[in-house]
PDB file of N, CA and C in Angstrom:
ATOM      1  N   UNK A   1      16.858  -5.073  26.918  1.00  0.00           N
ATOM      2  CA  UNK A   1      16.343  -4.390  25.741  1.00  0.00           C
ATOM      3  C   UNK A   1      15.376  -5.313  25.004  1.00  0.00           C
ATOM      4  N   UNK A   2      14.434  -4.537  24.578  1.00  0.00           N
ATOM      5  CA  UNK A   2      13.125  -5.556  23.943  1.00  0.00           C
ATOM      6  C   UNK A   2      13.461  -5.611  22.340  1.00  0.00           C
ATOM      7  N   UNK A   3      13.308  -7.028  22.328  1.00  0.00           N
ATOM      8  CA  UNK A   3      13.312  -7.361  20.704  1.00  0.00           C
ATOM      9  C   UNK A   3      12.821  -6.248  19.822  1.00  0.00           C
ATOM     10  N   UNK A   4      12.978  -5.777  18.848  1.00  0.00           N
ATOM     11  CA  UNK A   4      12.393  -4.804  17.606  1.00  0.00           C
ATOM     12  C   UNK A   4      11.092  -5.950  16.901  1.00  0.00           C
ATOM     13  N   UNK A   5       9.983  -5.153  16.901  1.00  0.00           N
ATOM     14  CA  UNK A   5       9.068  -5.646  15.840  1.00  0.00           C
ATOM     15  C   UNK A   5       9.269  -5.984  14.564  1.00  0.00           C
ATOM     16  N   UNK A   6       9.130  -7.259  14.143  1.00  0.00           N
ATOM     17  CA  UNK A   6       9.351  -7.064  12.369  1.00  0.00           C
ATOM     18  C   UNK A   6       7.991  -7.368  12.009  1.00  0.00           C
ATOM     19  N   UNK A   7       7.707  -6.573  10.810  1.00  0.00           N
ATOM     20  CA  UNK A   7       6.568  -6.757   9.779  1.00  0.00           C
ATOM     21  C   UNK A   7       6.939  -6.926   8.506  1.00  0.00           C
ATOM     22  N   UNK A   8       5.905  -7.571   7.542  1.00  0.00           N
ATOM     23  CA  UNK A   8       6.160  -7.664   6.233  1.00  0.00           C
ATOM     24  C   UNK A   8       4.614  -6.969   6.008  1.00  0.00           C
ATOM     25  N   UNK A   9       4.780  -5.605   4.988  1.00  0.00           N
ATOM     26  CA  UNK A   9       3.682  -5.547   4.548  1.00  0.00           C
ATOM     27  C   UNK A   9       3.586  -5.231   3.431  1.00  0.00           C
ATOM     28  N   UNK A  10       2.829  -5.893   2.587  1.00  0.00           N
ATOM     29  CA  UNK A  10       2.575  -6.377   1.286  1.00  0.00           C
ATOM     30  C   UNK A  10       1.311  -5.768   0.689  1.00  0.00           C
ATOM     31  N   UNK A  11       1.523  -5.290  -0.670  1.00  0.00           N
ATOM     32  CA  UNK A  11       0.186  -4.462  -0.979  1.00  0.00           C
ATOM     33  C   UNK A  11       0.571  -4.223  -2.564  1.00  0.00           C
ATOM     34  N   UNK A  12      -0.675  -5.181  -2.840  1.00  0.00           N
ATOM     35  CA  UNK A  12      -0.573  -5.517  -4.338  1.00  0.00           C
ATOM     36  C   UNK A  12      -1.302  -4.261  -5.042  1.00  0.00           C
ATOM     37  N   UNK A  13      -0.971  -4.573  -6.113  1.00  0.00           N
ATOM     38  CA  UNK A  13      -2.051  -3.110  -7.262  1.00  0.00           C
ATOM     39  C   UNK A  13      -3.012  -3.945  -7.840  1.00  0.00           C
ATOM     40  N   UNK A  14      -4.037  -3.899  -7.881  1.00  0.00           N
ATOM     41  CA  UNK A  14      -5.362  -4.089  -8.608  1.00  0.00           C
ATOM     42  C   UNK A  14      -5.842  -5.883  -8.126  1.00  0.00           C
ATOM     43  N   UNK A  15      -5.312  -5.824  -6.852  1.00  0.00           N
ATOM     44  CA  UNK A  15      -5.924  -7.375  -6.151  1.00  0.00           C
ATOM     45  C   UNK A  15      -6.291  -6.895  -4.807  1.00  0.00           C
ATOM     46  N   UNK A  16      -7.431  -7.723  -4.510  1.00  0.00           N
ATOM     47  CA  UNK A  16      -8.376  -7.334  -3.741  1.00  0.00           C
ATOM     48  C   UNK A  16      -8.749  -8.496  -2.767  1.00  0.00           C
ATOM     49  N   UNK A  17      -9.450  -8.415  -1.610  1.00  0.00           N
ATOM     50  CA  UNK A  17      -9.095  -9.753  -0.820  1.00  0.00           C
ATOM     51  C   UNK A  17      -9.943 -10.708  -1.480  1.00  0.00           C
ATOM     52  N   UNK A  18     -10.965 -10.910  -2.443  1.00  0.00           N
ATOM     53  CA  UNK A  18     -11.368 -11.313  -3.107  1.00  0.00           C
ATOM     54  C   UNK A  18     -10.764 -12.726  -3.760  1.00  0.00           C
ATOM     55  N   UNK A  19      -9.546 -11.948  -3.555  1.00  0.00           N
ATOM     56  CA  UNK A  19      -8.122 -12.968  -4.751  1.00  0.00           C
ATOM     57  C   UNK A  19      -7.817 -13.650  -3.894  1.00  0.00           C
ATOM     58  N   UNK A  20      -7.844 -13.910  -2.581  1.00  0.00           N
ATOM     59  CA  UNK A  20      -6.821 -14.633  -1.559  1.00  0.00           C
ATOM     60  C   UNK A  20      -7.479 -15.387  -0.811  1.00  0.00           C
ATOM     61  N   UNK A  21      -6.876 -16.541  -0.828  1.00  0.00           N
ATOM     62  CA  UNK A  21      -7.522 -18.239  -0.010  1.00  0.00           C
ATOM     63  C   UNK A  21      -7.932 -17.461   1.420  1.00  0.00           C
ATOM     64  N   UNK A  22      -7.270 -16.829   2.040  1.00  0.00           N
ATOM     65  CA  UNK A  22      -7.132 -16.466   3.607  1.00  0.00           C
ATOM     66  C   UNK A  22      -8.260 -15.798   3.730  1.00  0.00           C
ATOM     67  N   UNK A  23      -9.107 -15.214   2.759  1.00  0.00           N
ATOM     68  CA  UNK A  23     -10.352 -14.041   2.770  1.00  0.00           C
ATOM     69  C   UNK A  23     -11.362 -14.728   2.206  1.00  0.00           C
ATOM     70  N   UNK A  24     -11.419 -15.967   2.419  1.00  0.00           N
ATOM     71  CA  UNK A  24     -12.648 -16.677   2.061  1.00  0.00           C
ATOM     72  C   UNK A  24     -12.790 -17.452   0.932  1.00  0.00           C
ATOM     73  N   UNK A  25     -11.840 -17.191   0.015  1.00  0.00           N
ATOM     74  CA  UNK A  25     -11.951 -17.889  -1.309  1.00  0.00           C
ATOM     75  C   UNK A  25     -11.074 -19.117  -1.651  1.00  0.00           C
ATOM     76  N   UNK A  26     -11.678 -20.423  -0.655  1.00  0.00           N
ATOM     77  CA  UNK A  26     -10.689 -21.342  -0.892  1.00  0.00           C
ATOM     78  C   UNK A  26     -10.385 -22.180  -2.102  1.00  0.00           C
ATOM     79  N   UNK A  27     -10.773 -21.805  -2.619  1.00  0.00           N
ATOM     80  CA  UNK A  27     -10.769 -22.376  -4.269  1.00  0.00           C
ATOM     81  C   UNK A  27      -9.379 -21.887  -5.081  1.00  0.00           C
ATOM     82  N   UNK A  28      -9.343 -20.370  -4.328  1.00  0.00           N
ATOM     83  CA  UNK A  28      -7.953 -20.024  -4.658  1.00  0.00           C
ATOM     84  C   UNK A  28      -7.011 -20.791  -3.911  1.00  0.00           C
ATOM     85  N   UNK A  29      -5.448 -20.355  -4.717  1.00  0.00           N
ATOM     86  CA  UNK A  29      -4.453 -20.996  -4.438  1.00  0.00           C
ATOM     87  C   UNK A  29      -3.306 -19.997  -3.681  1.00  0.00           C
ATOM     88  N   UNK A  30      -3.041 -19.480  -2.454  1.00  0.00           N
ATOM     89  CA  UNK A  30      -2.145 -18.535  -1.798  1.00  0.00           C
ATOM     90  C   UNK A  30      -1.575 -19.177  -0.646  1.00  0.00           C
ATOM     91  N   UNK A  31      -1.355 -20.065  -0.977  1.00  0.00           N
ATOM     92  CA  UNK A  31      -0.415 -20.908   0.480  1.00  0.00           C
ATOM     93  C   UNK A  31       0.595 -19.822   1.264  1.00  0.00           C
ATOM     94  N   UNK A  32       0.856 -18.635   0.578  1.00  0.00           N
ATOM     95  CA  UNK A  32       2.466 -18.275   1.185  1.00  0.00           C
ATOM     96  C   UNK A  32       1.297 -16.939   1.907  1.00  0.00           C
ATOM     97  N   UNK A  33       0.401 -16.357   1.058  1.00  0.00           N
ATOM     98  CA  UNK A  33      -0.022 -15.423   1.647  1.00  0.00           C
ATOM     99  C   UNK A  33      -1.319 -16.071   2.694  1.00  0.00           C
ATOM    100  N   UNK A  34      -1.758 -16.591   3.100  1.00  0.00           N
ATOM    101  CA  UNK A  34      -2.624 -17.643   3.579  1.00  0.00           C
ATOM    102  C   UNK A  34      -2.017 -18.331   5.195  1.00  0.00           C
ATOM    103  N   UNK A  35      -0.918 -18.411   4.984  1.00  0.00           N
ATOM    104  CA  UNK A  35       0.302 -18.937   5.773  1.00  0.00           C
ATOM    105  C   UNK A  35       0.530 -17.477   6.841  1.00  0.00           C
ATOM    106  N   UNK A  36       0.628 -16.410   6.175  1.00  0.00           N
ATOM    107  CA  UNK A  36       1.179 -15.087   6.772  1.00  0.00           C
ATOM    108  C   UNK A  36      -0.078 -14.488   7.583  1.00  0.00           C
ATOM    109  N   UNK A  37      -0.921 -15.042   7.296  1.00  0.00           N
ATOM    110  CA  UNK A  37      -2.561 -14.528   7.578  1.00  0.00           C
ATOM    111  C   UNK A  37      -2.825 -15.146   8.603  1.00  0.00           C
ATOM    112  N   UNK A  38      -2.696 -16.702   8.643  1.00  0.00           N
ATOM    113  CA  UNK A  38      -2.901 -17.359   9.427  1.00  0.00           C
ATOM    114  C   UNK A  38      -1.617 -17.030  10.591  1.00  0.00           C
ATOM    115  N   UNK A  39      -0.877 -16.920  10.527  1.00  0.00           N
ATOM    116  CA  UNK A  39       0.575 -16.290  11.694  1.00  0.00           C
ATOM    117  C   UNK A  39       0.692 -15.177  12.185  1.00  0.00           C
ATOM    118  N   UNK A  40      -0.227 -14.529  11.418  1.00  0.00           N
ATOM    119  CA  UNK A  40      -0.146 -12.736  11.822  1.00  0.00           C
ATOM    120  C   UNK A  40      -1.124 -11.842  12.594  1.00  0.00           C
ATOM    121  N   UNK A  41      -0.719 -10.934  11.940  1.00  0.00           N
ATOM    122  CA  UNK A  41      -2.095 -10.308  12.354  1.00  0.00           C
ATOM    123  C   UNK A  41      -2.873  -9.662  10.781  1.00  0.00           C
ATOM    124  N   UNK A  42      -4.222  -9.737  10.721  1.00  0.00           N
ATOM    125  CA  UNK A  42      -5.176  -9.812   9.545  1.00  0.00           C
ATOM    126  C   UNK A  42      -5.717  -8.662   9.600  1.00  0.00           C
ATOM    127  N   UNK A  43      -5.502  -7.450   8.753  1.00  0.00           N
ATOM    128  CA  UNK A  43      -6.786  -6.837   8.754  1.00  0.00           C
ATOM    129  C   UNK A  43      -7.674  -7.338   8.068  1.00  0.00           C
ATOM    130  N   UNK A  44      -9.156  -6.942   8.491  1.00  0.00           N
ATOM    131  CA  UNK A  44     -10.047  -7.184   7.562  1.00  0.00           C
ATOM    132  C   UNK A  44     -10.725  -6.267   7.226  1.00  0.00           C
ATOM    133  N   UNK A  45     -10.724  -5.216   7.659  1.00  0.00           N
ATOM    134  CA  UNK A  45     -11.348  -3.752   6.980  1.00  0.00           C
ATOM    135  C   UNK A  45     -10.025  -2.809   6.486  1.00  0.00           C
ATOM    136  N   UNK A  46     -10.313  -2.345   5.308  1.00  0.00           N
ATOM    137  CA  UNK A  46      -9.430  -1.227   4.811  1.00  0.00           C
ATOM    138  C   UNK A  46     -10.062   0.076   4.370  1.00  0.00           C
ATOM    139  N   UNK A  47      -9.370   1.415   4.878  1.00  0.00           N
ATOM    140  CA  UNK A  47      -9.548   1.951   3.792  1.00  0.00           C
ATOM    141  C   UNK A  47      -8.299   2.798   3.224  1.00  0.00           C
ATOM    142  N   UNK A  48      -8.717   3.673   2.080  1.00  0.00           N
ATOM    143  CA  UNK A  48      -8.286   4.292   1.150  1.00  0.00           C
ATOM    144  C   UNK A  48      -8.503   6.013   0.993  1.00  0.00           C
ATOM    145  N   UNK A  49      -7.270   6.487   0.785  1.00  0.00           N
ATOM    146  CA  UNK A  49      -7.443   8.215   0.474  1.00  0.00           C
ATOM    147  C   UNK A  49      -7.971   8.189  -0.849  1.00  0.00           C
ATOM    148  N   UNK A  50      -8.023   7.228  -1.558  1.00  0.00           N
ATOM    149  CA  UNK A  50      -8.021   7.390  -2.776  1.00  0.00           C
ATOM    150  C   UNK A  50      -8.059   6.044  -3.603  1.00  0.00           C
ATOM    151  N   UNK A  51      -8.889   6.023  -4.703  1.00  0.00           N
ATOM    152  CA  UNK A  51      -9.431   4.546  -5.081  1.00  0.00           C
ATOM    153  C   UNK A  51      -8.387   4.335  -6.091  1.00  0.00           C
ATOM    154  N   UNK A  52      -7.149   5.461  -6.755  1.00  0.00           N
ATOM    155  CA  UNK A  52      -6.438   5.137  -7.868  1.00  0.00           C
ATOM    156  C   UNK A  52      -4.766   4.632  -6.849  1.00  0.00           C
ATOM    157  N   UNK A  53      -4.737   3.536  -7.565  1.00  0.00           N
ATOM    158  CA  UNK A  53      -3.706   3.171  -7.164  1.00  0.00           C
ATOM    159  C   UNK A  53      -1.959   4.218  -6.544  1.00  0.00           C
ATOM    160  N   UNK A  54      -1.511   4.864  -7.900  1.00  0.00           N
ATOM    161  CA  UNK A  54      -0.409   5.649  -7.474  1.00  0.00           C
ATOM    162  C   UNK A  54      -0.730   6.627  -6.235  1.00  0.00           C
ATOM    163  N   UNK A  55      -1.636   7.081  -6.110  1.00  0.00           N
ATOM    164  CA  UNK A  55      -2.185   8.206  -5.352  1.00  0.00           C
ATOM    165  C   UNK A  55      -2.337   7.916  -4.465  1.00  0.00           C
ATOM    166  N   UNK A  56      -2.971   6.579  -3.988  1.00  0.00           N
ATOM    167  CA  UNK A  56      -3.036   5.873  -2.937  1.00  0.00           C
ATOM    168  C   UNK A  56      -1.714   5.077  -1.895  1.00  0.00           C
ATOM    169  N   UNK A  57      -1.015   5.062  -2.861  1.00  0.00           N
ATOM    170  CA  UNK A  57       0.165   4.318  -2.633  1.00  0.00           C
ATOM    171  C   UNK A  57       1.015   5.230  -1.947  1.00  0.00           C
ATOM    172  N   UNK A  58       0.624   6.099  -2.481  1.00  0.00           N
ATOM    173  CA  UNK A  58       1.633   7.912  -2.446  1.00  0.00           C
ATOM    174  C   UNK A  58       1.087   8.686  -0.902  1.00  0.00           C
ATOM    175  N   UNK A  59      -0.224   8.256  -0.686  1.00  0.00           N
ATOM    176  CA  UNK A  59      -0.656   8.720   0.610  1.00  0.00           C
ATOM    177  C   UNK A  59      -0.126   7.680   1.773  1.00  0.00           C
ATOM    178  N   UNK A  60       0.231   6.391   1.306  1.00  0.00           N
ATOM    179  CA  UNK A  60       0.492   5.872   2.487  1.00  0.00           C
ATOM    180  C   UNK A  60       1.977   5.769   2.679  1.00  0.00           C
ATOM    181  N   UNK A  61       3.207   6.505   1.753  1.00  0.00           N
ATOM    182  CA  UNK A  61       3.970   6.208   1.986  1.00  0.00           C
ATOM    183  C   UNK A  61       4.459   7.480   2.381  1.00  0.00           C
ATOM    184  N   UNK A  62       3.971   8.688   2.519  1.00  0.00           N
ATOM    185  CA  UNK A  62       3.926   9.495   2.800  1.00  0.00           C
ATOM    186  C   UNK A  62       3.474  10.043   4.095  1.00  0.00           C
ATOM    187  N   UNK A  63       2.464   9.602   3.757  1.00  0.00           N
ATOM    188  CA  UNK A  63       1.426  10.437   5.534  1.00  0.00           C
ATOM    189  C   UNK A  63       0.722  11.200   5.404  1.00  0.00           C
ATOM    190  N   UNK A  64       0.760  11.615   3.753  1.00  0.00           N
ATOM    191  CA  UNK A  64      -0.016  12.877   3.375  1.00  0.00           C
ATOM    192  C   UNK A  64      -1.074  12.525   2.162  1.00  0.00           C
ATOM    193  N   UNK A  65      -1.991  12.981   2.643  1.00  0.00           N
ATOM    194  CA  UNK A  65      -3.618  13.436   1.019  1.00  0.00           C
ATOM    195  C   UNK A  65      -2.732  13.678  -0.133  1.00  0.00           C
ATOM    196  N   UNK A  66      -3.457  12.735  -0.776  1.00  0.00           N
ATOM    197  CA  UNK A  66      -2.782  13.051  -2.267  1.00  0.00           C
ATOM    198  C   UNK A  66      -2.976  14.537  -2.675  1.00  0.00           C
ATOM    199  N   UNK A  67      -3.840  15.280  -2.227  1.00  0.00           N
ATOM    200  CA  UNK A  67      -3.600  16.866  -2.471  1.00  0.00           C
ATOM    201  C   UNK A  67      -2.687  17.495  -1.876  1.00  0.00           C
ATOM    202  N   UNK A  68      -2.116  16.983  -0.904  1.00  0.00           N
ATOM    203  CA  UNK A  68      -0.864  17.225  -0.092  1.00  0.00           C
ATOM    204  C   UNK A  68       0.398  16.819  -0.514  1.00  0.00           C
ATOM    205  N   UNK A  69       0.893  15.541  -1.209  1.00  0.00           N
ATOM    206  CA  UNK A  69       1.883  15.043  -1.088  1.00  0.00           C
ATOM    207  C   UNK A  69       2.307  15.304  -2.790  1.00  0.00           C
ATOM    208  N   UNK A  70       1.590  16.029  -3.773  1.00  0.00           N
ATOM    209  CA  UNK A  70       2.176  16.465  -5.199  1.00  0.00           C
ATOM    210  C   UNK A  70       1.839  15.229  -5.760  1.00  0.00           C
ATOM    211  N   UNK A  71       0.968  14.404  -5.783  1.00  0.00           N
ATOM    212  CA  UNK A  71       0.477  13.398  -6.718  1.00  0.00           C
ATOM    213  C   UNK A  71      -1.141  14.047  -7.094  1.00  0.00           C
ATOM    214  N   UNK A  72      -1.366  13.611  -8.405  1.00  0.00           N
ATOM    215  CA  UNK A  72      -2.629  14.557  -8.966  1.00  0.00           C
ATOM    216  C   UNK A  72      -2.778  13.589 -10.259  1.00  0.00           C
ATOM    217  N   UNK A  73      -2.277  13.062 -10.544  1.00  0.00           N
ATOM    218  CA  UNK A  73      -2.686  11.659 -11.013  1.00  0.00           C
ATOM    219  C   UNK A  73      -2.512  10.190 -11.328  1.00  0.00           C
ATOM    220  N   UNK A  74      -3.099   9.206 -11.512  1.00  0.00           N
ATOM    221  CA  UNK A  74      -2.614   7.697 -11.553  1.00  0.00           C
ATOM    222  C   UNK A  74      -1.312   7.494 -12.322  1.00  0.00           C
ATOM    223  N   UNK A  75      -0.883   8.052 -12.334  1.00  0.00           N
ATOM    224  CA  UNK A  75       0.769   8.715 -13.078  1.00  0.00           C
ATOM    225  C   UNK A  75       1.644   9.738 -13.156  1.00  0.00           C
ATOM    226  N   UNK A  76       3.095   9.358 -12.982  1.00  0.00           N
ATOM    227  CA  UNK A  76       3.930  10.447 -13.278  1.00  0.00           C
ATOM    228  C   UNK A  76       4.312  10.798 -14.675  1.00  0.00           C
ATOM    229  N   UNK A  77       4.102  11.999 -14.872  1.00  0.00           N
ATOM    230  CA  UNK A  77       4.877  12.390 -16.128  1.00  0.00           C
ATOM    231  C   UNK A  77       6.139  12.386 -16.339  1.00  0.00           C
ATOM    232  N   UNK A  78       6.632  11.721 -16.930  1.00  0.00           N
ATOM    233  CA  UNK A  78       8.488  11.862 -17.087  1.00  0.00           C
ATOM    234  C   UNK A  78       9.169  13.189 -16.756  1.00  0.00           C
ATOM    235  N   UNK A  79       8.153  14.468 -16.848  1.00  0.00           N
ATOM    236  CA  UNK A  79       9.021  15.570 -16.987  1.00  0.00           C
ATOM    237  C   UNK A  79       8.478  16.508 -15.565  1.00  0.00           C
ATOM    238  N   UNK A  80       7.891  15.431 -14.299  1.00  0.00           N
ATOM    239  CA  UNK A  80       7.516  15.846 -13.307  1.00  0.00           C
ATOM    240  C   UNK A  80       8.909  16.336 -12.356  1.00  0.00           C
ATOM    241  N   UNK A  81       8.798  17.398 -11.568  1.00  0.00           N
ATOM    242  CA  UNK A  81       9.449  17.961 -10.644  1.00  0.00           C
ATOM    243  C   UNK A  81       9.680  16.981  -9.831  1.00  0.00           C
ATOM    244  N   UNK A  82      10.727  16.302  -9.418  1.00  0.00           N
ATOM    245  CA  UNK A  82      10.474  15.357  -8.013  1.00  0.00           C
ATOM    246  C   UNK A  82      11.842  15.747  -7.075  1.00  0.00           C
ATOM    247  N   UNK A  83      11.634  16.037  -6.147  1.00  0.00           N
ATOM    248  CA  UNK A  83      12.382  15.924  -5.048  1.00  0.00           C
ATOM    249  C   UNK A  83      14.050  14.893  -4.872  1.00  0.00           C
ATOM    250  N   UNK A  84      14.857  15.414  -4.726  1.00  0.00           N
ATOM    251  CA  UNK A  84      16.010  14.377  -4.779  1.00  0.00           C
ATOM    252  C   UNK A  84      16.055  12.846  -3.978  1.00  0.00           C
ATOM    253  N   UNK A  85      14.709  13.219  -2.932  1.00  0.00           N
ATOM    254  CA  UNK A  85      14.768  12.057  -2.079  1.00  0.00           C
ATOM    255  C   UNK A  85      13.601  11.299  -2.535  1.00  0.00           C
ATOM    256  N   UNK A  86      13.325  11.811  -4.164  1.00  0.00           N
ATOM    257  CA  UNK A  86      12.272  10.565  -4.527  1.00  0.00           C
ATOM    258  C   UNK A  86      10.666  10.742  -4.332  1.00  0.00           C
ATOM    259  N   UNK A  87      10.496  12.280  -3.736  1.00  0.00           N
ATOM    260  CA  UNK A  87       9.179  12.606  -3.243  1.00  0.00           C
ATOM    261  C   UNK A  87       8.830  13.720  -4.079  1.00  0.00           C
ATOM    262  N   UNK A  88       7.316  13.919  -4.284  1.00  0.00           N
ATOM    263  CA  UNK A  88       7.439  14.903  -5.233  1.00  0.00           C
ATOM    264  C   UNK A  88       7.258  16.299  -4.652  1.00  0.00           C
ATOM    265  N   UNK A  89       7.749  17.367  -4.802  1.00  0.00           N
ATOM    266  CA  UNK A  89       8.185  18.575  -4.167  1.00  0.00           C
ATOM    267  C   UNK A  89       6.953  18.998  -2.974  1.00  0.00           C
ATOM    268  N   UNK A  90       6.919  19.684  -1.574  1.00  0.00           N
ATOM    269  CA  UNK A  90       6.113  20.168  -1.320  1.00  0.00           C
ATOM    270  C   UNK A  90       5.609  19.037  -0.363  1.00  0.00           C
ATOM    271  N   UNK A  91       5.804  17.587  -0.181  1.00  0.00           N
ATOM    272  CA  UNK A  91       5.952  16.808   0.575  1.00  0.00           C
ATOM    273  C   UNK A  91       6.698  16.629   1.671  1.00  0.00           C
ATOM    274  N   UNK A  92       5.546  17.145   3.033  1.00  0.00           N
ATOM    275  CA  UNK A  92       6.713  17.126   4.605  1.00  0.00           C
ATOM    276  C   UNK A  92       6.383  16.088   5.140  1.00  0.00           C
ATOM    277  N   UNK A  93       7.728  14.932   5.264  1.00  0.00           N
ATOM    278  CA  UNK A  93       7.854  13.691   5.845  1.00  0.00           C
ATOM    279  C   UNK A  93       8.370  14.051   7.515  1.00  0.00           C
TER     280      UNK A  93
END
């Protein structure tokens, strides 16, 4: 039986590779993320369903367009409908 893959994947809000020693900016200081870059595997192109963070976050943890998955803006309203499993209604995982 073959070992299981492990990944760590990490995905900050409002930092950009800009911020990180491993993406060119050695002036910065990211030894731990720099370290993982250098051991791993790197993307270097990304993209995005969506340039606002929650929405974005919401498409990738999902699988679905933020017009799909009941996110409609960079926030939940406290008095939003959500799903018992944490998803907001109308979301097929």
């Amino acid at each position: 039986m073959r070992d299981k893959k492990q990944f760590v994947f990490i995905m900050c809000d409002t930092q950009g590779a800009n911020c990180v020693g491993a993406y060119g900016r050695p002036e910065l200081t990211t030894p731990n993320i720099d370290g993982l870059a250098a051991s791993g595997i790197r993307f270097d192109r990304a993209y995005t369903t969506c340039p606002l963070c929650v929405l974005a976050r919401g498409a990738l943890f999902t699988g679905c367009y933020p017009a799909n998955n009941g996110a409609r803006a960079n926030e939940m309203a406290p008095q939003a409908s959500i799903h018992p499993a944490g998803l907001p209604w109308g979301c097929k995982m």
